[in-house]
N, C-alpha and C. Protein backbone atom coordinates (compact mmCIF):
# COMPACT_ATOMS: atom_id res chain seq x y z
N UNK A 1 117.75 182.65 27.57
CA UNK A 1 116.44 183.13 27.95
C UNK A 1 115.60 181.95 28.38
N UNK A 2 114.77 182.36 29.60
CA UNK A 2 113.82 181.10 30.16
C UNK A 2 112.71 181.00 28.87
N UNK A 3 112.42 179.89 28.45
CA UNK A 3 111.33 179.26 28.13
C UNK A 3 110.02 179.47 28.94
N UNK A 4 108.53 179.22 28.69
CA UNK A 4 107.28 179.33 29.05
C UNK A 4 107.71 178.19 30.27
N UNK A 5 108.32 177.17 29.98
CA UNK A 5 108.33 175.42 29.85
C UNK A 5 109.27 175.60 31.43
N UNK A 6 110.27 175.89 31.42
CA UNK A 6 111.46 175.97 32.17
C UNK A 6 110.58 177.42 33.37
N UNK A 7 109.68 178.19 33.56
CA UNK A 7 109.55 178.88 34.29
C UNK A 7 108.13 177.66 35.01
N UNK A 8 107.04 177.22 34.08
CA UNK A 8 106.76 175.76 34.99
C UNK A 8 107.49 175.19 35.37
N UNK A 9 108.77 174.78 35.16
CA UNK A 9 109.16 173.88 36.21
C UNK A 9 109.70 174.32 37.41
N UNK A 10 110.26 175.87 37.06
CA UNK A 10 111.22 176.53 38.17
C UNK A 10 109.51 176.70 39.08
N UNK A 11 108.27 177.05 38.77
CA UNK A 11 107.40 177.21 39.91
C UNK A 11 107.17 175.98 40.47
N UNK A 12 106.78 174.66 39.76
CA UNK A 12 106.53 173.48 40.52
C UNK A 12 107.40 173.11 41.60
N UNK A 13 108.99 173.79 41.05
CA UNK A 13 110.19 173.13 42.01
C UNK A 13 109.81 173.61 43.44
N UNK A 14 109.68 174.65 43.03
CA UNK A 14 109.23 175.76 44.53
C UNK A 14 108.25 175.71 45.42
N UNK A 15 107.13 175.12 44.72
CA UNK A 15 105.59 174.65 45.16
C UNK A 15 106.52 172.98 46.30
N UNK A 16 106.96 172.27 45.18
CA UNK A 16 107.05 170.71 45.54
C UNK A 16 108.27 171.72 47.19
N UNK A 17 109.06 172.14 46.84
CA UNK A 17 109.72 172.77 48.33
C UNK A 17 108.94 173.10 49.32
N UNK A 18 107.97 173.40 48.97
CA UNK A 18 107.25 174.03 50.29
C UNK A 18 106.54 173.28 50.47
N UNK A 19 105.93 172.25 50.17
CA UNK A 19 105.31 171.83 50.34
C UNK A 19 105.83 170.48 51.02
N UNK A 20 107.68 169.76 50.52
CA UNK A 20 107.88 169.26 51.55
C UNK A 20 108.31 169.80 52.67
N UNK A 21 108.83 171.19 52.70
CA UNK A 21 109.06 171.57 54.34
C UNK A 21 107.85 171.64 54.66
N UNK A 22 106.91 172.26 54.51
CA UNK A 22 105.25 172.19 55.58
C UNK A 22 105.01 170.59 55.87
N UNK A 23 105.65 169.26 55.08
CA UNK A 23 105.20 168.05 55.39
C UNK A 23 106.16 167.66 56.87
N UNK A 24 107.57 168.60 56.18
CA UNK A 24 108.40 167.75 57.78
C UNK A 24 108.13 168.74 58.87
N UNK A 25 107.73 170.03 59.13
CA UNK A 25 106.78 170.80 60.23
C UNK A 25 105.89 170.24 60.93
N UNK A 26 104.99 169.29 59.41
CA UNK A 26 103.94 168.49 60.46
C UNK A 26 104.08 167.76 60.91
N UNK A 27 105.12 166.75 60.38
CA UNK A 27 105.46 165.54 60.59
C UNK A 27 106.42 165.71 61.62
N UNK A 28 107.20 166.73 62.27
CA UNK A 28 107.87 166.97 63.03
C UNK A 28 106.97 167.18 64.46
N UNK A 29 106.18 168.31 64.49
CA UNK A 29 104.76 168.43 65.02
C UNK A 29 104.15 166.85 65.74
N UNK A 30 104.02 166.12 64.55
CA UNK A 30 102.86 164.97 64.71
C UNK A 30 103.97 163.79 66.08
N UNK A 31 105.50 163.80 65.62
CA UNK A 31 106.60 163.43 66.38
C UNK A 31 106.28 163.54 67.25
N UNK A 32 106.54 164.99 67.88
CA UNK A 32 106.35 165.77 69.49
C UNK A 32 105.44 165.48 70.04
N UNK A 33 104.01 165.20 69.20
CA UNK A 33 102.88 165.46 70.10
C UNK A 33 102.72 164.00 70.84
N UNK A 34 103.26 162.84 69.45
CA UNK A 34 102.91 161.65 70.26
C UNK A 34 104.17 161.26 71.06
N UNK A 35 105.29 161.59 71.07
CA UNK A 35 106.26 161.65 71.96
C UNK A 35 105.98 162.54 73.50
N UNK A 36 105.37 163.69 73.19
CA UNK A 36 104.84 164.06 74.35
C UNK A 36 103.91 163.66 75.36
N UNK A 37 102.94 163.20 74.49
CA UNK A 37 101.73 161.86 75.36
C UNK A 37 102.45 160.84 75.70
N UNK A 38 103.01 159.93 74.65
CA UNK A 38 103.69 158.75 75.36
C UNK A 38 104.73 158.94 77.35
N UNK A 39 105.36 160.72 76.91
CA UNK A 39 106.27 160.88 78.09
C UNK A 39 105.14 160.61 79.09
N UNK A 40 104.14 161.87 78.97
CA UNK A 40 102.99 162.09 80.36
C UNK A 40 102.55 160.64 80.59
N UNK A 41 102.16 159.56 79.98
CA UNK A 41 101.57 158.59 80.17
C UNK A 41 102.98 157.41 80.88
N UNK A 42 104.29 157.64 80.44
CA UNK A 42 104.80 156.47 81.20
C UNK A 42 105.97 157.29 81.77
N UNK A 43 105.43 158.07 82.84
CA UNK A 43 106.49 159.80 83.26
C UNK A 43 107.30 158.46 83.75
N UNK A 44 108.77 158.96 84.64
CA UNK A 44 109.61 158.42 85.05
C UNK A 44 109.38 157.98 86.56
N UNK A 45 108.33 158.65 86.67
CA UNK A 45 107.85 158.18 88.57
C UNK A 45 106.80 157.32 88.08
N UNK A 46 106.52 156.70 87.04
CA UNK A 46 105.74 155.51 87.17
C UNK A 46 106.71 154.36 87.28
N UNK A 47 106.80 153.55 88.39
CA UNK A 47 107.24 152.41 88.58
C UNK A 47 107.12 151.34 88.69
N UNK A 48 106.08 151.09 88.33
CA UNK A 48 104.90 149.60 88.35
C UNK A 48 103.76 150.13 87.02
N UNK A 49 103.77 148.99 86.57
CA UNK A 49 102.37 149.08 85.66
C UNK A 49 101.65 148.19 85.61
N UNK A 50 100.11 147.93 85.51
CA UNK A 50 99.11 147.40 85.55
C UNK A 50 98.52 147.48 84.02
N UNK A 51 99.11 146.04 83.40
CA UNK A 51 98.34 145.76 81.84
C UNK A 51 97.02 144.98 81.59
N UNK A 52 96.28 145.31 81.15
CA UNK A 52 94.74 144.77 81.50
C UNK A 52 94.84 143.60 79.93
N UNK A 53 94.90 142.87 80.40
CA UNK A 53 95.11 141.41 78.82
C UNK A 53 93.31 141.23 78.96
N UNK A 54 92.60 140.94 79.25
CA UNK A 54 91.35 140.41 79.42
C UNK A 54 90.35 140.18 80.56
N UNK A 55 89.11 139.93 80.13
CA UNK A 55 88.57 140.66 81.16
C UNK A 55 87.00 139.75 80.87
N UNK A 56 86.43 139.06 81.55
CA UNK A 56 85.26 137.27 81.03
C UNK A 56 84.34 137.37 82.26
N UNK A 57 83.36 136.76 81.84
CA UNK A 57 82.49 135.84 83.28
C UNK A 57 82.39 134.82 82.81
N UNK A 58 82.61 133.71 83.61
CA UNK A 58 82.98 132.74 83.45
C UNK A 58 82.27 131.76 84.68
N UNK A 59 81.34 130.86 84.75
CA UNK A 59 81.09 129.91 86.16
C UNK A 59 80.71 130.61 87.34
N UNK A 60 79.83 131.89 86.94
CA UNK A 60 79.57 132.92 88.28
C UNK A 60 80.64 133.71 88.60
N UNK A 61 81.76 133.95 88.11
CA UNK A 61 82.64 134.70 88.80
C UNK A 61 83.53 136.20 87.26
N UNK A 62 84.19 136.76 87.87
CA UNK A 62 84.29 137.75 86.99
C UNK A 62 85.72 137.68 86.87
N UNK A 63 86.27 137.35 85.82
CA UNK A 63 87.77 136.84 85.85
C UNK A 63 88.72 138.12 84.92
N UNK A 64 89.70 138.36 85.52
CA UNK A 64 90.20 139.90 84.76
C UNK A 64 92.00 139.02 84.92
N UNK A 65 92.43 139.00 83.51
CA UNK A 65 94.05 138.56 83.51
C UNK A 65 94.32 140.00 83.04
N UNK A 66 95.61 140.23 83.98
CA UNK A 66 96.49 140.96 83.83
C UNK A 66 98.11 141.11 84.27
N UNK A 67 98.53 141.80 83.63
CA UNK A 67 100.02 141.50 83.70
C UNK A 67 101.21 142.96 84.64
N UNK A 68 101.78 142.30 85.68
CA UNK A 68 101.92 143.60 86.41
C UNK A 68 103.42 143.41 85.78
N UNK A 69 104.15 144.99 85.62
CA UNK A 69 105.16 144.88 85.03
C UNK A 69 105.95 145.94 86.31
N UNK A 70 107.35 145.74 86.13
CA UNK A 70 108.20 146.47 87.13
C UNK A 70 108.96 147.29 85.81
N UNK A 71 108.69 148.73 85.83
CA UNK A 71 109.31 149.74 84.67
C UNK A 71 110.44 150.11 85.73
N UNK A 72 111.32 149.64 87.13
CA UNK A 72 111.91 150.74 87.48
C UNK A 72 113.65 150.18 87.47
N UNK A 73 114.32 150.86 87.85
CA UNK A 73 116.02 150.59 87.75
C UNK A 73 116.22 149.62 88.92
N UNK A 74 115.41 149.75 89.84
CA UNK A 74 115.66 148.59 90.92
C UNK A 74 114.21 147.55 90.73
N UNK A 75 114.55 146.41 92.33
CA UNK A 75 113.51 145.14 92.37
C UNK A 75 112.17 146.04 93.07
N UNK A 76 111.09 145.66 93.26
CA UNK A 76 110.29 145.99 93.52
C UNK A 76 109.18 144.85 94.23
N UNK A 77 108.88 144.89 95.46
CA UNK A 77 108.14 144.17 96.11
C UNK A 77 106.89 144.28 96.28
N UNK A 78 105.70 143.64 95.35
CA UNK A 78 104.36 143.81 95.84
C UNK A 78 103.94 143.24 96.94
N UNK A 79 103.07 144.11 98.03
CA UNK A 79 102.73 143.59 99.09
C UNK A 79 101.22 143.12 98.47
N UNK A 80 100.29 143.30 97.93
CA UNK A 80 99.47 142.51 97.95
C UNK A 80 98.42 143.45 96.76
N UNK A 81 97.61 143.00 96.76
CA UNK A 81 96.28 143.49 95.71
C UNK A 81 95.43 143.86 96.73
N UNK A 82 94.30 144.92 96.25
CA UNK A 82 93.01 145.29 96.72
C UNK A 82 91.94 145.45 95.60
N UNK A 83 90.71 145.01 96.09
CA UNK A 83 89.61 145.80 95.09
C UNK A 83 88.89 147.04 95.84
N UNK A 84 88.48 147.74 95.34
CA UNK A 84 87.89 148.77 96.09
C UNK A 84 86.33 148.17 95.92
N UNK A 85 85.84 148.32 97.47
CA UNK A 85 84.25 148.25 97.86
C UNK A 85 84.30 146.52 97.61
N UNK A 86 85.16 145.96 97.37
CA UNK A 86 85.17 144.23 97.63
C UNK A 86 85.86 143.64 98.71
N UNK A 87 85.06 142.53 99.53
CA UNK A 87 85.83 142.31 100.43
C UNK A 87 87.19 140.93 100.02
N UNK A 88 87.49 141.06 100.91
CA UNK A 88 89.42 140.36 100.09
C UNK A 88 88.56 138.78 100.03
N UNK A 89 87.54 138.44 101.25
CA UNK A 89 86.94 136.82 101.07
C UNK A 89 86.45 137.04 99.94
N UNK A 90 85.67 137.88 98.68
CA UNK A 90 85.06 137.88 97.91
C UNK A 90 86.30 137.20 96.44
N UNK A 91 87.35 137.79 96.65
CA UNK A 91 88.60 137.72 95.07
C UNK A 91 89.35 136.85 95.38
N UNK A 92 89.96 136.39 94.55
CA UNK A 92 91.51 135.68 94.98
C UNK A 92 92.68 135.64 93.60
N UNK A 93 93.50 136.09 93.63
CA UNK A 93 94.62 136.35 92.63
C UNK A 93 95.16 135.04 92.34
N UNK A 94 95.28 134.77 91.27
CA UNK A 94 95.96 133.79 91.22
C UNK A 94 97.40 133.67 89.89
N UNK A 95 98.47 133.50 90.03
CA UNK A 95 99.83 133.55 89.36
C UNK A 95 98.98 132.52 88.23
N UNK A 96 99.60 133.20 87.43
CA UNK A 96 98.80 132.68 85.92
C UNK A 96 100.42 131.98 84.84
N UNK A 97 100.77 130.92 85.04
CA UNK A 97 101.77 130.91 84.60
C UNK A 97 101.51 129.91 83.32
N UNK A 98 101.57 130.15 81.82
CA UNK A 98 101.43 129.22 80.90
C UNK A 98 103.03 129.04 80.67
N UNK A 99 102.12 127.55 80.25
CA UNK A 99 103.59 126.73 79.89
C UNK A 99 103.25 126.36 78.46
N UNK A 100 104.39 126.29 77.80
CA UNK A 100 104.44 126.23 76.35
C UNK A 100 105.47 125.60 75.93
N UNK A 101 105.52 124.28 75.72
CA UNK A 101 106.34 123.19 75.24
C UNK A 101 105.97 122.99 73.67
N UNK A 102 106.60 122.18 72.87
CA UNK A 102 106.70 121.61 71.41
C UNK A 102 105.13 120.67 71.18
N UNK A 103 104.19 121.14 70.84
CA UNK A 103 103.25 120.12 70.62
C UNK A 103 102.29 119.94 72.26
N UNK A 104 102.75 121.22 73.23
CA UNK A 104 101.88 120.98 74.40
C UNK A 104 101.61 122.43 75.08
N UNK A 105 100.38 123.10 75.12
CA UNK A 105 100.34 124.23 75.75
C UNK A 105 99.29 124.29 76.77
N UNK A 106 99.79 124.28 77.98
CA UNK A 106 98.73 124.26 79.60
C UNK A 106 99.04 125.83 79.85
N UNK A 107 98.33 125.68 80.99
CA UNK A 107 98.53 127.07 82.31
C UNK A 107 98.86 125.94 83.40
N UNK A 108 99.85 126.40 83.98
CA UNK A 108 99.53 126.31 85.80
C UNK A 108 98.92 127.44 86.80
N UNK A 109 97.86 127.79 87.34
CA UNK A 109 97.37 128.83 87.68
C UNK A 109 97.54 128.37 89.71
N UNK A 110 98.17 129.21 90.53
CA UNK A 110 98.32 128.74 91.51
C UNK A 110 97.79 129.99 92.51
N UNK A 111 97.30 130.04 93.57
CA UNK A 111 97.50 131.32 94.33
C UNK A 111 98.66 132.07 94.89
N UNK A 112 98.94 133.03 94.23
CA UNK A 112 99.66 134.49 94.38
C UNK A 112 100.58 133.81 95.13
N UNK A 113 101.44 134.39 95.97
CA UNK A 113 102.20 134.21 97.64
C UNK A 113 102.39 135.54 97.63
N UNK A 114 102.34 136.66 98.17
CA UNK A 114 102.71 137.93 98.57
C UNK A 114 103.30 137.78 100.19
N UNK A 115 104.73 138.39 100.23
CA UNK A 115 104.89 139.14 99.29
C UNK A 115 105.50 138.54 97.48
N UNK A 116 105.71 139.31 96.60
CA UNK A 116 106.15 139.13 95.09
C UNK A 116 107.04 139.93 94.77
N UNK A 117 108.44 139.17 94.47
CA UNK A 117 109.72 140.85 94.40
C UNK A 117 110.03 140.57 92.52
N UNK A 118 109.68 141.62 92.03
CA UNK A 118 109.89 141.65 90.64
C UNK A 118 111.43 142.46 90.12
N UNK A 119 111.73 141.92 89.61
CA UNK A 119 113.25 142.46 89.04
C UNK A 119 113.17 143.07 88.55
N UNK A 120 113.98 144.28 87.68
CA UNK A 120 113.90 145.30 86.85
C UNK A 120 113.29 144.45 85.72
N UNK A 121 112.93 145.55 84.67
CA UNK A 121 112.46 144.98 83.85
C UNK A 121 111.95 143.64 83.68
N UNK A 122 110.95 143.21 84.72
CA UNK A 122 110.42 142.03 84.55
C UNK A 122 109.00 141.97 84.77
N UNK A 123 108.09 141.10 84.94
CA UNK A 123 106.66 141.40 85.26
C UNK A 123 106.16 139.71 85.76
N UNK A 124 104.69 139.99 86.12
CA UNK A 124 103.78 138.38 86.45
C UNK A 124 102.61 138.45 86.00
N UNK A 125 102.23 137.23 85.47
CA UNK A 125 101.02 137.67 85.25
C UNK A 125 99.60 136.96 86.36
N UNK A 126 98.46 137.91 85.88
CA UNK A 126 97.71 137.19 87.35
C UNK A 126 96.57 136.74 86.59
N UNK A 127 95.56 135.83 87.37
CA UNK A 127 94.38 135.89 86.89
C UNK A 127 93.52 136.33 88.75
N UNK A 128 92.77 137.51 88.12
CA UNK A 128 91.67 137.28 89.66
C UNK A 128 90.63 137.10 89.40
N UNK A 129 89.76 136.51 90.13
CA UNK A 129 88.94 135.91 90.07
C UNK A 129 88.16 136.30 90.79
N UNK A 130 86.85 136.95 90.94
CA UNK A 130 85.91 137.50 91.35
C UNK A 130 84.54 137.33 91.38
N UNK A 131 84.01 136.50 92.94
CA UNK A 131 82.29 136.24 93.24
C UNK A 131 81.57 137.36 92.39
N UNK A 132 80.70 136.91 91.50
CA UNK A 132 79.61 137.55 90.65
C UNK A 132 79.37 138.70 91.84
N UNK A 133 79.11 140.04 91.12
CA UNK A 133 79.02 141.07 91.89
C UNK A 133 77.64 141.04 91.53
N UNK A 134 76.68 141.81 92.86
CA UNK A 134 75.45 141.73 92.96
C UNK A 134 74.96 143.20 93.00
N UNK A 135 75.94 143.75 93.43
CA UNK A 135 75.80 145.21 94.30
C UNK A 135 75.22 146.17 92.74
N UNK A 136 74.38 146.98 93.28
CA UNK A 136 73.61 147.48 92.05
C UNK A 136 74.73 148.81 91.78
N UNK A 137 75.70 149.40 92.56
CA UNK A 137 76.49 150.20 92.31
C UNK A 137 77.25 150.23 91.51
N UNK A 138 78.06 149.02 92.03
CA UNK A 138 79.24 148.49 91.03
C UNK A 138 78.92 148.41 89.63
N UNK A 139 77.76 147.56 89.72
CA UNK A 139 76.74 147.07 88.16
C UNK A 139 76.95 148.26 87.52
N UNK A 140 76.23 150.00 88.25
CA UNK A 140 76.05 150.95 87.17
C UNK A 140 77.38 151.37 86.76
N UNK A 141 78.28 151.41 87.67
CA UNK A 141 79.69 151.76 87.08
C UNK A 141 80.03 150.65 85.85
N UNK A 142 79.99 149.28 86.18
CA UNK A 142 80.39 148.68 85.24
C UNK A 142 81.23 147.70 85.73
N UNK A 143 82.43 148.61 86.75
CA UNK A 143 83.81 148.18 86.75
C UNK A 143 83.64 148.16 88.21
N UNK A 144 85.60 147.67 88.56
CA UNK A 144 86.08 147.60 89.62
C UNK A 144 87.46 148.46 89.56
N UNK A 145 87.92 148.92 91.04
CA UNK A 145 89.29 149.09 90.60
C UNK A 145 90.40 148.60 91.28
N UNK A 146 90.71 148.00 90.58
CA UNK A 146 92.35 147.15 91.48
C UNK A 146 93.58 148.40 92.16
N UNK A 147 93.34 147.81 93.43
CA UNK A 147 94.92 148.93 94.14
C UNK A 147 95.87 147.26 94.01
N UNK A 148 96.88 147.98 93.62
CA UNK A 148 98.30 146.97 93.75
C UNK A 148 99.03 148.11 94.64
N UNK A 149 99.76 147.29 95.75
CA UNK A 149 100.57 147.79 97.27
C UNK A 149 101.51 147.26 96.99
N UNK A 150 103.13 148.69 96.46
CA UNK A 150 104.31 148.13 96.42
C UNK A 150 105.22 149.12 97.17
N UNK A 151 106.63 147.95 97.43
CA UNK A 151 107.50 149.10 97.46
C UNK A 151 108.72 148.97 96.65
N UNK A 152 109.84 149.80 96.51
CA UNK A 152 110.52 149.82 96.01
C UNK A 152 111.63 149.56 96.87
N UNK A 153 113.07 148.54 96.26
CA UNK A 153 114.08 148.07 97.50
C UNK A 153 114.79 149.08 97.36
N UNK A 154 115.11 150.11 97.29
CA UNK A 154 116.15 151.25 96.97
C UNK A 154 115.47 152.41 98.38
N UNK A 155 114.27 151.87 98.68
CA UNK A 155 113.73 152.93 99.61
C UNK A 155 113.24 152.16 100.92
N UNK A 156 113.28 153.17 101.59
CA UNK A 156 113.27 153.10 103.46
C UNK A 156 111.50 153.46 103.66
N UNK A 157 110.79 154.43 102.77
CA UNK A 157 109.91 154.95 103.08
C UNK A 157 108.21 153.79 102.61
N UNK A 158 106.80 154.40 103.16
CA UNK A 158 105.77 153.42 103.10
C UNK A 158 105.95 152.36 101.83
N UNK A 159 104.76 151.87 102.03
CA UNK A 159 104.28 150.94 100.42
C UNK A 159 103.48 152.44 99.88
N UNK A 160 103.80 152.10 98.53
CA UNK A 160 103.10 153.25 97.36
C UNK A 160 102.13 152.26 97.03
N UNK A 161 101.00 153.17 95.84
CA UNK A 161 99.76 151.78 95.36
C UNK A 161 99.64 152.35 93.81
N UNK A 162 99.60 152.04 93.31
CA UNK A 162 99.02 151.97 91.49
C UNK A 162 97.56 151.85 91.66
N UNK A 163 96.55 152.37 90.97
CA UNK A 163 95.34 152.19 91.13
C UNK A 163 94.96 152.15 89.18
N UNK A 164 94.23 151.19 89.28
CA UNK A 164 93.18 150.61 87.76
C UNK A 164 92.15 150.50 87.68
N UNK A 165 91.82 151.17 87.07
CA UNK A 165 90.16 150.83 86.82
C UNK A 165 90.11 149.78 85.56
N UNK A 166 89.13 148.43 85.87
CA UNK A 166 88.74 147.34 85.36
C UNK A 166 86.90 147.10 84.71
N UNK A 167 87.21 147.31 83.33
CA UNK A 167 85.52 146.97 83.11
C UNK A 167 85.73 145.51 83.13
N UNK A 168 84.01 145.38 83.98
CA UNK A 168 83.81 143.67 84.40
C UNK A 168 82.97 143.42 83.24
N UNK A 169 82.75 142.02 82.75
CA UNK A 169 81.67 141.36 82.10
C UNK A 169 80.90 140.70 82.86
N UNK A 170 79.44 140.69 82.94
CA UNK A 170 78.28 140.02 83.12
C UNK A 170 77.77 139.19 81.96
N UNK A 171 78.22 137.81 83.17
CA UNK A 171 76.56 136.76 82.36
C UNK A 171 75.18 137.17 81.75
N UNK A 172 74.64 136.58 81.01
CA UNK A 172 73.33 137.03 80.04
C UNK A 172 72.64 137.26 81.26
């Protein structure tokens, strides 16, 4: 015959059961959902990405490092950068390459050369550099947005473009 004692435990057992299947439902749930965002956000037709590392004013000018990465199975050739509503005399990209030796850490920062053919899984990083914007437009937006112009070597057809939006910093 069950005990008072032994029918608490046979209910707790049952409680603690359900209560871990409703945890792996959610936790199964919570899986999907951020597995599902992560898919939409890096779908398989994204083939270039634009990583925003930082973003300064610095000496009058508006300096944004970022790192372009090649996500695709083949090389990939950037033809060049754009800002939107900036003219190209206004920016200038520059290959941001730090060097990091035993007891010594520089940059060499050089201008771009486009075209730029990136290997699978590989990336560059840039710094651009941007005349203090004056324009009261830009100001209310904040930002700028970088077009990067690539193509892919596996294809015959135009240059494609990635487009970013960049918040700028202003001097005091």
């Amino acid at each position: 015959m069950n005990s008072p004692d032994d029918l608490k435990h046979d209910e707790l057992k049952g409680e603690a059961i359900f209560f871990t299947g409703a945890a792996l439902v959610g936790g199964t749930k919570l899986v999907y959902d951020v597995g599902k965002d992560l898919y939409t956000r890096f779908k398989a037709k994204e083939k270039l990405f634009v990583q925003l590392i930082g973003s300064h004013f610095e000496d009058g000018c508006h300096v944004i490092r970022c790192r372009v990465a090649n996500a695709y199975m083949h090389g990939i050739s950037i033809a060049g950068v754009d800002i939107v509503d900036i003219h190209e005399e206004d920016f200038v990209v520059m290959a941001h390459n730090p060097i990091r030796e035993i007891g010594f850490s520089s940059n060499i920062d050089t201008p771009a050369q486009f075209p730029i053919m990136l290997v699978p899984v590989s990336s560059c990083d840039w710094l651009i550099n941007i005349n203090e914007i004056t324009h009261q437009g830009i100001r209310k937006i904040r930002g700028i947005e970088l077009v990067v112009r690539y193509a892919t070597i596996d294809s015959l057809s135009d240059f494609q473009e990635i487009r970013q939006k960049v918040r700028l910093q202003w001097g005091s």
